[in-house]
C-alpha atoms as a PDB file:
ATOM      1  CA  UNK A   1       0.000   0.000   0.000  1.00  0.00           C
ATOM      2  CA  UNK A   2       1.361   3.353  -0.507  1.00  0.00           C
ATOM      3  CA  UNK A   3       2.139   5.549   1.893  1.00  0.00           C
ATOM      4  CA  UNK A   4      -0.327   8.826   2.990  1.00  0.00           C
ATOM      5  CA  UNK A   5       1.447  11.844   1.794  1.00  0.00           C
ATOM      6  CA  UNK A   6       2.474  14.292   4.359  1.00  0.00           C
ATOM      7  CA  UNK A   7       0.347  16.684   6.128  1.00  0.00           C
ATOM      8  CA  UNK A   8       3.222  19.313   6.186  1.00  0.00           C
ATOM      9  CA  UNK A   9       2.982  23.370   6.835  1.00  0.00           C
ATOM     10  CA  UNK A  10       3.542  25.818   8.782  1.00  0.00           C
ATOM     11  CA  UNK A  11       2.060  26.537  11.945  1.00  0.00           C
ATOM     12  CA  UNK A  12       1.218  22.890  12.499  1.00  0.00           C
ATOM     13  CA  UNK A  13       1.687  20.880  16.221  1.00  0.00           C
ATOM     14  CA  UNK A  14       3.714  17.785  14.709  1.00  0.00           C
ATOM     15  CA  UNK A  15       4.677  14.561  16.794  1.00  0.00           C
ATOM     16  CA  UNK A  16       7.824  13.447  15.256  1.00  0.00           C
ATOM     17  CA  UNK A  17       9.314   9.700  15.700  1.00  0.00           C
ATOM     18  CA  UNK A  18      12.384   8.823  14.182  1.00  0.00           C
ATOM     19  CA  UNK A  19      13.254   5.180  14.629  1.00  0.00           C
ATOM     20  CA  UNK A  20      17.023   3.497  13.931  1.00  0.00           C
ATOM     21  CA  UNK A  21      16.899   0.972  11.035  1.00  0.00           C
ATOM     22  CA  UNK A  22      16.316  -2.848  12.352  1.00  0.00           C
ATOM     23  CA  UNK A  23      15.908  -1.785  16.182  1.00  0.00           C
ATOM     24  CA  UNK A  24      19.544  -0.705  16.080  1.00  0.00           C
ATOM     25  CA  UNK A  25      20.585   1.860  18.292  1.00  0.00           C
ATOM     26  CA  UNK A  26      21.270   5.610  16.952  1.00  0.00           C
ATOM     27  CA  UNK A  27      23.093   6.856  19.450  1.00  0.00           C
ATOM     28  CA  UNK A  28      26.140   5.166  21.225  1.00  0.00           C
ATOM     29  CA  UNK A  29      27.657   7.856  23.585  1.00  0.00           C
ATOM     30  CA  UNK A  30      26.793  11.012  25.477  1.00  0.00           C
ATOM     31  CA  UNK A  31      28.704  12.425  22.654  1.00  0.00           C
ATOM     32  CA  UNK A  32      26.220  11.250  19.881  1.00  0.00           C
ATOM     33  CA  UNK A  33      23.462  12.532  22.295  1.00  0.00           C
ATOM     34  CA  UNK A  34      25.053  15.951  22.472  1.00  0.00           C
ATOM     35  CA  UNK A  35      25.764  16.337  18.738  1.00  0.00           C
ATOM     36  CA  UNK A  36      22.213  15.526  17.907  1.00  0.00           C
ATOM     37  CA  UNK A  37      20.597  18.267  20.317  1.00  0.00           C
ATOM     38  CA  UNK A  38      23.240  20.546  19.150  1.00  0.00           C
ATOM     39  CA  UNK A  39      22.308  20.053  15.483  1.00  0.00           C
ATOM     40  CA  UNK A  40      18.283  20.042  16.395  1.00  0.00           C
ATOM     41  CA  UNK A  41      18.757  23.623  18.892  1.00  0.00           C
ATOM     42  CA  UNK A  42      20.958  25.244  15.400  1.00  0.00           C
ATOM     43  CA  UNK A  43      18.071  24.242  13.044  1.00  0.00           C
ATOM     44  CA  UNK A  44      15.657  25.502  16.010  1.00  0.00           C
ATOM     45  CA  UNK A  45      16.921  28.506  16.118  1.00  0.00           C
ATOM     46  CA  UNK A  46      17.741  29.190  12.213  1.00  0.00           C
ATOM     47  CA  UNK A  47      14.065  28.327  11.014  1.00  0.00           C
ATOM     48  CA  UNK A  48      12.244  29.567  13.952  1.00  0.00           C
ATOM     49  CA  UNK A  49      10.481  25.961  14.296  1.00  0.00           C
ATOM     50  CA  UNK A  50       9.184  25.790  17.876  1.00  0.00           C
ATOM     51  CA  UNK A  51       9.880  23.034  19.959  1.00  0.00           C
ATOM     52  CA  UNK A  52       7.471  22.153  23.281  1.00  0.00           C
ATOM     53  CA  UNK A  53       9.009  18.769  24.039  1.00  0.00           C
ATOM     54  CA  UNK A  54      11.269  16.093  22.814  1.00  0.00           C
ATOM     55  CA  UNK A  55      13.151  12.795  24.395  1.00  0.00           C
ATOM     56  CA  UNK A  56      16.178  10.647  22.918  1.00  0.00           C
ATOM     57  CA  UNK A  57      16.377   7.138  23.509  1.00  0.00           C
ATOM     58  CA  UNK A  58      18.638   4.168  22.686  1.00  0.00           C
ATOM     59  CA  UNK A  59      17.301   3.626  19.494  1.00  0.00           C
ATOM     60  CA  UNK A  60      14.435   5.993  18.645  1.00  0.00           C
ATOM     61  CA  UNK A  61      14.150  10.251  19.357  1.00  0.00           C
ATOM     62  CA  UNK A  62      10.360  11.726  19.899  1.00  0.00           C
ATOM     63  CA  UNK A  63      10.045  15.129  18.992  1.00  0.00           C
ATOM     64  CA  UNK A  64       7.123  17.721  19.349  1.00  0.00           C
ATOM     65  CA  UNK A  65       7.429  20.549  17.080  1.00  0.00           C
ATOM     66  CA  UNK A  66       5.555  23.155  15.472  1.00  0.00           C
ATOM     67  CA  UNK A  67       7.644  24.669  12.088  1.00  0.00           C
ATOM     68  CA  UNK A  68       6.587  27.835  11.520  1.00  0.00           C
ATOM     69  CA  UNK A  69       8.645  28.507   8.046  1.00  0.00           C
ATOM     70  CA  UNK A  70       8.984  25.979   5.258  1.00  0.00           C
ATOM     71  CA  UNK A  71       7.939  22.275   6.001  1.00  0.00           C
ATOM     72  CA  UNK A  72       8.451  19.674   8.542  1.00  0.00           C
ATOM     73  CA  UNK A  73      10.028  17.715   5.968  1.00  0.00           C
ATOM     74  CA  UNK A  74      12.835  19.981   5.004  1.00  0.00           C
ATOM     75  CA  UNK A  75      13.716  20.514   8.511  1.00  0.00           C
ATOM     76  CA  UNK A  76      13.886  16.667   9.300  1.00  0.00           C
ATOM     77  CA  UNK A  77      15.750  15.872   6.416  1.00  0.00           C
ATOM     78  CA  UNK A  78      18.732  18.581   7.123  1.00  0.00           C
ATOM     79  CA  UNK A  79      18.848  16.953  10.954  1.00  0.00           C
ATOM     80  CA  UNK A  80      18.462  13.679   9.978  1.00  0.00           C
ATOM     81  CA  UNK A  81      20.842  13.989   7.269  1.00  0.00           C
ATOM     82  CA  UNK A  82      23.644  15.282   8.883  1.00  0.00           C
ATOM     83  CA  UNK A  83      23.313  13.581  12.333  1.00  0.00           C
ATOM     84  CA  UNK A  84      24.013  10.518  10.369  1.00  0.00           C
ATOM     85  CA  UNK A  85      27.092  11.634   8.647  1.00  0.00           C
ATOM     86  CA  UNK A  86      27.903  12.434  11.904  1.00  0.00           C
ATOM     87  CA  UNK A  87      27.284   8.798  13.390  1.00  0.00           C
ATOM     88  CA  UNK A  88      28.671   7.192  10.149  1.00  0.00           C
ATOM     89  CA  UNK A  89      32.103   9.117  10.889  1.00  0.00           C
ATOM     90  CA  UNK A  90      32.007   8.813  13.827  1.00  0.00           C
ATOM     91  CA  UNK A  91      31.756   5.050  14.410  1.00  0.00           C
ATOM     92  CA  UNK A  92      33.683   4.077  10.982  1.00  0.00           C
ATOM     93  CA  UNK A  93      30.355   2.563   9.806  1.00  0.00           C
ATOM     94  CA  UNK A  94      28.361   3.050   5.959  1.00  0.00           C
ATOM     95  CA  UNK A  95      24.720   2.327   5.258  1.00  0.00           C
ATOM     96  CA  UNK A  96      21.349   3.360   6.496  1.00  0.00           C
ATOM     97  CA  UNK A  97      20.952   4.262  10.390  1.00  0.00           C
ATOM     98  CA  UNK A  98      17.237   5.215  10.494  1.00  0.00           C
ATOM     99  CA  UNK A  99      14.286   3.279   9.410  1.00  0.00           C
ATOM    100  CA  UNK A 100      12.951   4.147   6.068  1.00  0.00           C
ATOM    101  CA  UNK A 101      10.972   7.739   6.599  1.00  0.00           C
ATOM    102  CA  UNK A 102      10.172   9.319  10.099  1.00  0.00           C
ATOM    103  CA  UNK A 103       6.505   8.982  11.323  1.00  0.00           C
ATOM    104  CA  UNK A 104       5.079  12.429  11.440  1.00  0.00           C
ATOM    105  CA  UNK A 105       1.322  13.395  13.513  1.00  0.00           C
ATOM    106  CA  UNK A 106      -0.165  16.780  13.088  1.00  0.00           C
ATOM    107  CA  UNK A 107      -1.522  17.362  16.402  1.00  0.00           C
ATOM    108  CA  UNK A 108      -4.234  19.328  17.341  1.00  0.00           C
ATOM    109  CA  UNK A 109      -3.399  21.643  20.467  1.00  0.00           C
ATOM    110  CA  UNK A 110      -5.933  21.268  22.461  1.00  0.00           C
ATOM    111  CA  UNK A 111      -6.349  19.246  24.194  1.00  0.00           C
ATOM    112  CA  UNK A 112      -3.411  17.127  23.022  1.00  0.00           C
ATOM    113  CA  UNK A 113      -0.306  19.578  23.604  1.00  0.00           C
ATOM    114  CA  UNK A 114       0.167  18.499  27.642  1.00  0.00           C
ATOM    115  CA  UNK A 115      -0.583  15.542  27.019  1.00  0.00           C
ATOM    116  CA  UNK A 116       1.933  14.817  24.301  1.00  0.00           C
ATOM    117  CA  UNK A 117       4.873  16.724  26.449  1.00  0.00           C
ATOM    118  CA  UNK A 118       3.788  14.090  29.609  1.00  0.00           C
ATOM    119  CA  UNK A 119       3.832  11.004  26.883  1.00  0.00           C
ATOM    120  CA  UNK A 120       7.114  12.534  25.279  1.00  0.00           C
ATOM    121  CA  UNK A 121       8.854  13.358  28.365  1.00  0.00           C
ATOM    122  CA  UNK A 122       7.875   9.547  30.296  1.00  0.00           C
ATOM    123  CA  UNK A 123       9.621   7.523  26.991  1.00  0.00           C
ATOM    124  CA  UNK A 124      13.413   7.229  29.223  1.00  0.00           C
ATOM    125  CA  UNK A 125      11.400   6.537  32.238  1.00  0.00           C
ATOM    126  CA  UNK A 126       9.122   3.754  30.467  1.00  0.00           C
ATOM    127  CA  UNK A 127      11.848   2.370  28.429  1.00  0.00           C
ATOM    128  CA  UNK A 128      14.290   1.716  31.497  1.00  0.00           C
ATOM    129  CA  UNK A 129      16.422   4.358  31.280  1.00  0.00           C
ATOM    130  CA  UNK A 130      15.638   5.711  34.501  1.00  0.00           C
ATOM    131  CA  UNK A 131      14.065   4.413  37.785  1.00  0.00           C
ATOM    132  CA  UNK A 132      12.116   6.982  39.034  1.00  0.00           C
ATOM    133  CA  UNK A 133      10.806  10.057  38.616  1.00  0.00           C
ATOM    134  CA  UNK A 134      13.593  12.099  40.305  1.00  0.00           C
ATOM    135  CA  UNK A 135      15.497   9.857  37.759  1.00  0.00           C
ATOM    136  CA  UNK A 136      13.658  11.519  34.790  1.00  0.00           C
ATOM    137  CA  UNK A 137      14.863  15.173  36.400  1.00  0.00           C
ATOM    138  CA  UNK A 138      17.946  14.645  35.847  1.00  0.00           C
ATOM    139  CA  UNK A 139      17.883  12.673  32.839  1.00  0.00           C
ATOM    140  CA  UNK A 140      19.851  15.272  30.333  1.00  0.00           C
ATOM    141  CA  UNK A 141      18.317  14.336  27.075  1.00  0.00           C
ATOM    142  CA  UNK A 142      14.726  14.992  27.622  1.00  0.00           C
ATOM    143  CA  UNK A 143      12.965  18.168  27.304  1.00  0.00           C
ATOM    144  CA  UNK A 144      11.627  17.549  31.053  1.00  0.00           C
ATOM    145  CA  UNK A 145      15.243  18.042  32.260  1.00  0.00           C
ATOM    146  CA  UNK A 146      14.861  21.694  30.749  1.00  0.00           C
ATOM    147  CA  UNK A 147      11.515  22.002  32.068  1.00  0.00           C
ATOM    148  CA  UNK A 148      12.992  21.115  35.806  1.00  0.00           C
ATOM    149  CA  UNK A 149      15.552  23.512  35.580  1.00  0.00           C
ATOM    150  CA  UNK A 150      18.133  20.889  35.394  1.00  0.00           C
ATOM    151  CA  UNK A 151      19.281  21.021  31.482  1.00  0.00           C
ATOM    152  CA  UNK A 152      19.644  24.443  29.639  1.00  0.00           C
ATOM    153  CA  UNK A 153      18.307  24.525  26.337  1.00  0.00           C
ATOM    154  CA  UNK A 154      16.942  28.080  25.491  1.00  0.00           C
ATOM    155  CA  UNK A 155      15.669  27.037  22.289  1.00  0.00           C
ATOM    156  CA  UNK A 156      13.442  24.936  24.043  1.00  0.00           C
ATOM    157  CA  UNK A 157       9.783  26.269  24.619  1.00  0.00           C
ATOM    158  CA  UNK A 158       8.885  26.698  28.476  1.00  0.00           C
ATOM    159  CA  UNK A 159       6.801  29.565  29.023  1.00  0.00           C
ATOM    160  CA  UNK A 160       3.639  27.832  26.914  1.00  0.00           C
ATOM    161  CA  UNK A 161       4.066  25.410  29.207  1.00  0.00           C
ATOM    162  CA  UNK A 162       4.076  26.530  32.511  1.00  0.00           C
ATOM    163  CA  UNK A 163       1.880  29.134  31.751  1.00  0.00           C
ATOM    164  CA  UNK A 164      -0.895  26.477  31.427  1.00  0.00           C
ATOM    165  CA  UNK A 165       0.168  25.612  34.605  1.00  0.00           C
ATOM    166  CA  UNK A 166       0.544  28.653  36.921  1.00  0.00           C
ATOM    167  CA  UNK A 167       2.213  32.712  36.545  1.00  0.00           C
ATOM    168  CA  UNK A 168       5.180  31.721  38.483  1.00  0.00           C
ATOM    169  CA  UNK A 169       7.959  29.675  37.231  1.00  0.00           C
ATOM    170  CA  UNK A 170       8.623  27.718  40.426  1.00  0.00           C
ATOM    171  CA  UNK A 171       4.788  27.568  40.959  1.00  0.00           C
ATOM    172  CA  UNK A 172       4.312  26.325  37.572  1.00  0.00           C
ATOM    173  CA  UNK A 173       7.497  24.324  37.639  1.00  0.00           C
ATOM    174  CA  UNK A 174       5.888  22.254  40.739  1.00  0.00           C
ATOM    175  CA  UNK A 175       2.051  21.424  39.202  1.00  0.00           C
ATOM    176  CA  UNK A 176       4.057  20.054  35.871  1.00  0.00           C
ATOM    177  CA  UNK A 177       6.166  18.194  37.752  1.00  0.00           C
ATOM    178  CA  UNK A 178       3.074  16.551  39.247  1.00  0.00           C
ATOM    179  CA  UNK A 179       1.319  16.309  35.891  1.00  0.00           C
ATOM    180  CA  UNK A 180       4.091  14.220  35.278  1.00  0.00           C
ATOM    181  CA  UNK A 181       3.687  12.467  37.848  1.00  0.00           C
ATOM    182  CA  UNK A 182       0.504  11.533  37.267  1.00  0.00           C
ATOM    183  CA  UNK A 183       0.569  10.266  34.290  1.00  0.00           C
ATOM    184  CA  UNK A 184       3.524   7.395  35.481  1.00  0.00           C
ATOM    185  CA  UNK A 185       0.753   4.730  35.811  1.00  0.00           C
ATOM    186  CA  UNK A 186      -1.161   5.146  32.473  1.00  0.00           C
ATOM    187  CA  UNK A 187       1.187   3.320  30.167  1.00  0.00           C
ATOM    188  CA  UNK A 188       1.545   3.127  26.228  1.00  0.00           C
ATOM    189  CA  UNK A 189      -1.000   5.508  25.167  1.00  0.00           C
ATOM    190  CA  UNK A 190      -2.457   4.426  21.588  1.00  0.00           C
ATOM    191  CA  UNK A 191      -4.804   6.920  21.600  1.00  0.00           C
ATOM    192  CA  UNK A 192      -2.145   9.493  20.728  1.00  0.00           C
ATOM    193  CA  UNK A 193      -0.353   8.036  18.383  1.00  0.00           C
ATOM    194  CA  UNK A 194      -2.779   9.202  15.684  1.00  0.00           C
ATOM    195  CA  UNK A 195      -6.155   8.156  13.599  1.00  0.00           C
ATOM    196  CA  UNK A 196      -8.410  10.858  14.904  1.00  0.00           C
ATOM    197  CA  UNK A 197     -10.826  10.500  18.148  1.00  0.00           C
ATOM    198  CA  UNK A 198     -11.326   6.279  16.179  1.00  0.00           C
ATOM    199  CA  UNK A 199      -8.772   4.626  18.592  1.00  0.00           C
ATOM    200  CA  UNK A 200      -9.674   6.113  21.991  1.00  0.00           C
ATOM    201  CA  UNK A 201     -13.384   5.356  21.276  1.00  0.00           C
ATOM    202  CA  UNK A 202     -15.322   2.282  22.812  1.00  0.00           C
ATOM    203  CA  UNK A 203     -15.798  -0.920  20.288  1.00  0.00           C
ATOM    204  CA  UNK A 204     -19.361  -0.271  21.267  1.00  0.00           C
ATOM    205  CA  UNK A 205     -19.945   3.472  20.092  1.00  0.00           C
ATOM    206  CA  UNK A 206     -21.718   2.975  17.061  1.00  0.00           C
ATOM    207  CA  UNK A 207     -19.182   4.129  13.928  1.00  0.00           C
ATOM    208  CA  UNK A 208     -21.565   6.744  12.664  1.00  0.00           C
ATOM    209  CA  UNK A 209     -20.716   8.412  15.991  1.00  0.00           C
ATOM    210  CA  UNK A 210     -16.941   8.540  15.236  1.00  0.00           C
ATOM    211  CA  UNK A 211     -16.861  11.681  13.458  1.00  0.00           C
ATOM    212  CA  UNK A 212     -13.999  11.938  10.932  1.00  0.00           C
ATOM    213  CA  UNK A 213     -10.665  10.445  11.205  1.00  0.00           C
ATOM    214  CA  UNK A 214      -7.566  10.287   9.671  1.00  0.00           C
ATOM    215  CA  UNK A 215      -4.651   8.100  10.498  1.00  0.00           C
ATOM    216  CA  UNK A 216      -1.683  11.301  10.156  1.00  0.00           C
ATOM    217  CA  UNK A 217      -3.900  13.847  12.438  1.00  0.00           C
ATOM    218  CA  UNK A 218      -4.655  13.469  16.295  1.00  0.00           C
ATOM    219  CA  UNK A 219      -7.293  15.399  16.962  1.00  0.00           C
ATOM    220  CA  UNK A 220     -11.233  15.547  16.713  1.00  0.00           C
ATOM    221  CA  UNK A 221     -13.641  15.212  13.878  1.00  0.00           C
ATOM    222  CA  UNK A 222     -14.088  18.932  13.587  1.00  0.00           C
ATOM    223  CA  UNK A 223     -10.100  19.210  13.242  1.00  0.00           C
ATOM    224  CA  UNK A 224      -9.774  16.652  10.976  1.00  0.00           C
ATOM    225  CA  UNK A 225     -12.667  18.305   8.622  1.00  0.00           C
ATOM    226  CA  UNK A 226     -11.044  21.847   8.727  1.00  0.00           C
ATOM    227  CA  UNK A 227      -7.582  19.992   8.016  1.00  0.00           C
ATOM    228  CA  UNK A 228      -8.664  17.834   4.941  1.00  0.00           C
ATOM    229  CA  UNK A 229     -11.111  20.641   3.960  1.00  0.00           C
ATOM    230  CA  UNK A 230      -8.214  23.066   3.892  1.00  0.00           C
ATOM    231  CA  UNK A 231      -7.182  23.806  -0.163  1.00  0.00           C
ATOM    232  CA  UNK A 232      -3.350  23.308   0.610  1.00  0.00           C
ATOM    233  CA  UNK A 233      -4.167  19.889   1.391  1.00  0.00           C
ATOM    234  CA  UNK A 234      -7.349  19.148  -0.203  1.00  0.00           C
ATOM    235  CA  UNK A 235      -4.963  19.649  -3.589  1.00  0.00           C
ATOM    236  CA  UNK A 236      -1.787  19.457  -2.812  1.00  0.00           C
ATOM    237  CA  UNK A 237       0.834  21.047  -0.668  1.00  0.00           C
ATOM    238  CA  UNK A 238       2.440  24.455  -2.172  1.00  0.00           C
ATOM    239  CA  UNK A 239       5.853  23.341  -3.081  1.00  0.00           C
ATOM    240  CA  UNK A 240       8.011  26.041  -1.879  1.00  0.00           C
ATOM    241  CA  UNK A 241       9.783  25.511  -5.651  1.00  0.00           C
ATOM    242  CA  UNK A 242       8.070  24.965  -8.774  1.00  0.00           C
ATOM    243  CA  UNK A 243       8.605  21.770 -10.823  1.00  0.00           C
ATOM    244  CA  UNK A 244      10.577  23.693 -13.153  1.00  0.00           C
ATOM    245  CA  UNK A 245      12.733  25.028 -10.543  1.00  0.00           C
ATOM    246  CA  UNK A 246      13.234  21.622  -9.274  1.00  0.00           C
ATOM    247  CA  UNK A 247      13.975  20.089 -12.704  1.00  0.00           C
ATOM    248  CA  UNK A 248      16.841  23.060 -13.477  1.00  0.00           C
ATOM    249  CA  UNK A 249      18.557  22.102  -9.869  1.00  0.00           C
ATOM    250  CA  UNK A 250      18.614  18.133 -10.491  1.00  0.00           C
ATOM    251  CA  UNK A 251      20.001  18.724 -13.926  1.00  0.00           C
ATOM    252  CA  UNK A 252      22.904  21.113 -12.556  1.00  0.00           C
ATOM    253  CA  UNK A 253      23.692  18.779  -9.626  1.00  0.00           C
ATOM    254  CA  UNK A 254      24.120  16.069 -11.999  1.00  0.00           C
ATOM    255  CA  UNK A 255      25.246  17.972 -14.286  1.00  0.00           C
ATOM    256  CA  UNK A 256      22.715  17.065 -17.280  1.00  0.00           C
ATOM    257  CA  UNK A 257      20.620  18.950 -19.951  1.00  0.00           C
ATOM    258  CA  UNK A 258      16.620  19.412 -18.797  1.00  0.00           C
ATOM    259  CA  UNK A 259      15.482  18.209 -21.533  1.00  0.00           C
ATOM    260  CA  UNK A 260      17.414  15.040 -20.943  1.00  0.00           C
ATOM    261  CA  UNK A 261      15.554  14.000 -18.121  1.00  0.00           C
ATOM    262  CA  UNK A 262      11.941  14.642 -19.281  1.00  0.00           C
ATOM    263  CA  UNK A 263      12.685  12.877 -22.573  1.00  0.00           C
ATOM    264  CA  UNK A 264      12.338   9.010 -22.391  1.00  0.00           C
ATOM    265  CA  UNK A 265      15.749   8.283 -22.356  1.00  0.00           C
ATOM    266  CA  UNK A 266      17.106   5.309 -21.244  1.00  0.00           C
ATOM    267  CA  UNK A 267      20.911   5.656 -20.142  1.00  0.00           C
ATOM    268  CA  UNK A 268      21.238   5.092 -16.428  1.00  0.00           C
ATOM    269  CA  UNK A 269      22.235   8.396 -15.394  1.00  0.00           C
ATOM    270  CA  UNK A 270      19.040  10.122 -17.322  1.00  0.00           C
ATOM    271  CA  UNK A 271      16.742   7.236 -15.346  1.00  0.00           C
ATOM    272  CA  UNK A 272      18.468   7.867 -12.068  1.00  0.00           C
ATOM    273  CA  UNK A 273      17.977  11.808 -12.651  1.00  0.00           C
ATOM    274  CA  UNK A 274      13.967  10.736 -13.636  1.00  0.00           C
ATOM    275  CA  UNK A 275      13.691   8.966 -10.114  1.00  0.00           C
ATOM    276  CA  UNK A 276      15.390  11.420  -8.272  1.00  0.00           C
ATOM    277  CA  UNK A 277      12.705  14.147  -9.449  1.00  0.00           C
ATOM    278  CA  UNK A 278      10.298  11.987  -8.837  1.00  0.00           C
ATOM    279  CA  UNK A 279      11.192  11.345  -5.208  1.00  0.00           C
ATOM    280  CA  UNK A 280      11.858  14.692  -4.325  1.00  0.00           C
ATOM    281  CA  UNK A 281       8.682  16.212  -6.218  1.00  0.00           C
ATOM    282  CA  UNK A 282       6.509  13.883  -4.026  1.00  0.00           C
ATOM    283  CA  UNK A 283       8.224  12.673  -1.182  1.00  0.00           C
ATOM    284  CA  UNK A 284       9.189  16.131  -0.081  1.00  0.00           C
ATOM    285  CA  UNK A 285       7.730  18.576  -1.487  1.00  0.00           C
ATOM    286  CA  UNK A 286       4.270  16.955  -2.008  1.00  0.00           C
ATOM    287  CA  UNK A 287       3.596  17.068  -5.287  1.00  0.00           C
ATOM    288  CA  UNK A 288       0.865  14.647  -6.670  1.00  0.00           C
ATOM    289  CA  UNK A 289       1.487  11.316  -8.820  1.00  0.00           C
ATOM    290  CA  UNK A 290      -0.214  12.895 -11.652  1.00  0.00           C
ATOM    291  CA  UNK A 291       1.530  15.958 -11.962  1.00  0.00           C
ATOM    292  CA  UNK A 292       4.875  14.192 -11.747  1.00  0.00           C
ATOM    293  CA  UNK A 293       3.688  11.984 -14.535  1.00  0.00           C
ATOM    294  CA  UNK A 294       2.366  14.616 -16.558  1.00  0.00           C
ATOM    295  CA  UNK A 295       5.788  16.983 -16.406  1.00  0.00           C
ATOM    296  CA  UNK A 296       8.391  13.770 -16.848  1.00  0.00           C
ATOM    297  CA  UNK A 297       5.980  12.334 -20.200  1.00  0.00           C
ATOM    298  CA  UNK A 298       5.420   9.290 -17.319  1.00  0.00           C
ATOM    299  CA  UNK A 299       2.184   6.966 -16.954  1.00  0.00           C
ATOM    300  CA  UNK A 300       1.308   5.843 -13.459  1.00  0.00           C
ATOM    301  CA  UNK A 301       3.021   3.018 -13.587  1.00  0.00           C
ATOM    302  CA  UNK A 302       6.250   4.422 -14.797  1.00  0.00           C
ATOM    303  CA  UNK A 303       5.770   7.310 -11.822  1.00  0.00           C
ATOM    304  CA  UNK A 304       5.606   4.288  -9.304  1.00  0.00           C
ATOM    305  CA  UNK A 305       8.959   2.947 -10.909  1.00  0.00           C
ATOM    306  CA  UNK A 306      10.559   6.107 -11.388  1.00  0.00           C
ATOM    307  CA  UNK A 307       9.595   7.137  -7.378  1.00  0.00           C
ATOM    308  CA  UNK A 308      11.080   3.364  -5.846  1.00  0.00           C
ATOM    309  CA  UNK A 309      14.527   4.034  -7.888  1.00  0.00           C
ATOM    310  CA  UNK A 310      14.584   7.510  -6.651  1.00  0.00           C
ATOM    311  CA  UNK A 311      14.046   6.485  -3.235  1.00  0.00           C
ATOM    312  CA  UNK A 312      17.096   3.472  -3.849  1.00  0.00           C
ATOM    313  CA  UNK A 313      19.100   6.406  -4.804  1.00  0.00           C
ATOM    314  CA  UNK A 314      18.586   8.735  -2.003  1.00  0.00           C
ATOM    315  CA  UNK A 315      19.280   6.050   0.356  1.00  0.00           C
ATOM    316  CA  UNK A 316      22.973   5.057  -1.173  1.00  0.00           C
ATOM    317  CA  UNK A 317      23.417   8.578  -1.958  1.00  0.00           C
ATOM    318  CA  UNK A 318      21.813  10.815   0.552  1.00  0.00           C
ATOM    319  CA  UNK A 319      24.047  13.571   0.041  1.00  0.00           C
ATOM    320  CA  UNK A 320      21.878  13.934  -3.067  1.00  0.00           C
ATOM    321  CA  UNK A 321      18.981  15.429  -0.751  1.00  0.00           C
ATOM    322  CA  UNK A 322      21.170  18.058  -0.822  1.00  0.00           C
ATOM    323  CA  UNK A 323      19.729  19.168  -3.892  1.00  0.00           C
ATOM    324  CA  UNK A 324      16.543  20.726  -2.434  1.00  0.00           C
ATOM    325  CA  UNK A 325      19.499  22.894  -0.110  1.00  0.00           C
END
């Protein structure tokens, strides 16, 4: 089945889980740790994405951010992207390190933003990582550590926070920390990993009663409706490039004619070109099947083909995401 398109633009509550490829760990050392909030506070700061809460783990990193220029998916792919030359370097290794794409969930704010930061923040106290909750305090890669006064990450967002919680920061700081705190016992929570209000309702509610869903948002039927109802992504996402822009930097990177690539050419570096514009086109910048087909002389099936070699490529070459800047 293929996969949903993104739901990716600005001003949109995103929970972000990036998993290492096979279960393997992604981070090794403190060191690894420390590069990777490094890179994520630089790209913070540089686009002006907001971020209200965020937790690494052995093998996996949740993340809960809002961009507020460009898309979600540019920003992933320039952290993602360097952390694991980073890695790669650093531990004399080649290959993939994450698991094909990141999961992404627009999230709708309320009621879901506290209770994402409490689900976000309990991961390195549910996976083992720490025993208790004075454990998760100190527990530097974790936005809670920030929130508790005992990491410093100024990029990090705290006032939204505890100002849902009280006008004082130690006041504030206090009811959080008991938020927390109370939500030790509840466990895996499937109800926000996505799919609308449909998993967190009884078996027995009749399904007319569901309201809408939709397996990339979190939120409730009316949020869902205004989403999909919405003409960026009732049509399409508005590429911040045009197809033509994207064809003229794919040529020059590879150093090949335009008109190369959207004839039906069949020498390997013209195909590989063909795939790569189709992978970018839809994969990040959300461009539909069709259109992709229609600009690169392409039926369906031919898209499909050109999109799985383009995504082959970017995965032995991923310095050739570098191509969207």
């Amino acid at each position: 089945m293929p996969r949903s398109a993104r739901l990716d633009m600005p001003d949109l509550l995103q929970h972000v889980i990036v998993r290492g490829i096979e279960k393997r760990n992604i981070f090794l050392k403190d060191e690894d740790r420390e590069f990777f909030v490094g890179r994520l506070s630089a790209l913070l700061q540089e686009t002006e994405a907001l971020c209200f809460a965020w937790a690494l783990l052995s093998n996996h990193v949740h993340l809960l951010i809002m961009p507020t220029q460009g898309t979600l998916a540019r920003f992933m792919r320039r952290l993602l992207t360097s952390y694991a030359a980073y890695f790669n370097r650093e531990h004399n290794r080649t290959g993939h390190l994450f698991q094909n794409r990141y999961k992404s969930i627009v999230c709708e704010e309320e009621p879901y933003l506290l209770e994402l930061v409490r689900y976000i923040h309990l991961n390195p106290l549910r996976a083992g990582l720490v025993n208790d909750l004075s454990g998760l305090d100190s527990y530097p890669w974790s936005g809670h550590a920030v929130l508790m006064g005992k990491r410093r990450l100024d990029v990090q967002e705290q006032k939204e926070i505890f100002s849902r919680f009280g006008n004082k920061v130690q006041k504030a700081r206090s009811s959080y920390r008991q938020f927390i705190a109370d939500g030790m016992k509840a466990g895996r929570r499937n109800e926000l990993v996505g799919g609308g209000l449909k998993r967190s309702l009884s078996k027995n509610v009749e399904e007319k009663e569901w309201g809408s869903f939709d397996e990339r948002i979190l939120g409730s039927g009316e949020f869902v409706d205004s989403l999909q109802q919405h003409e960026l992504l009732r049509d399409r996402i508005i590429s911040p490039i045009s197809f033509s822009a994207l064809l003229s930097r794919v040529a020059a990177f590879l150093d090949l004619p335009v008109e190369a690539i959207v004839r039906h050419g069949k020498a390997k570096p013209v195909s590989e070109a063909r795939g790569l514009v189709a992978y970018l086109a839809i994969r990040e910048l959300g461009f539909k099947g069709i259109e992709v087909g229609k600009e690169l002389h392409l039926t369906s099936s031919g898209v499909s083909l050109a999109l799985r070699r383009g995504e082959l490529l970017i995965r032995c070459k991923p310095e050739l995401s570098k191509v969207l800047g």
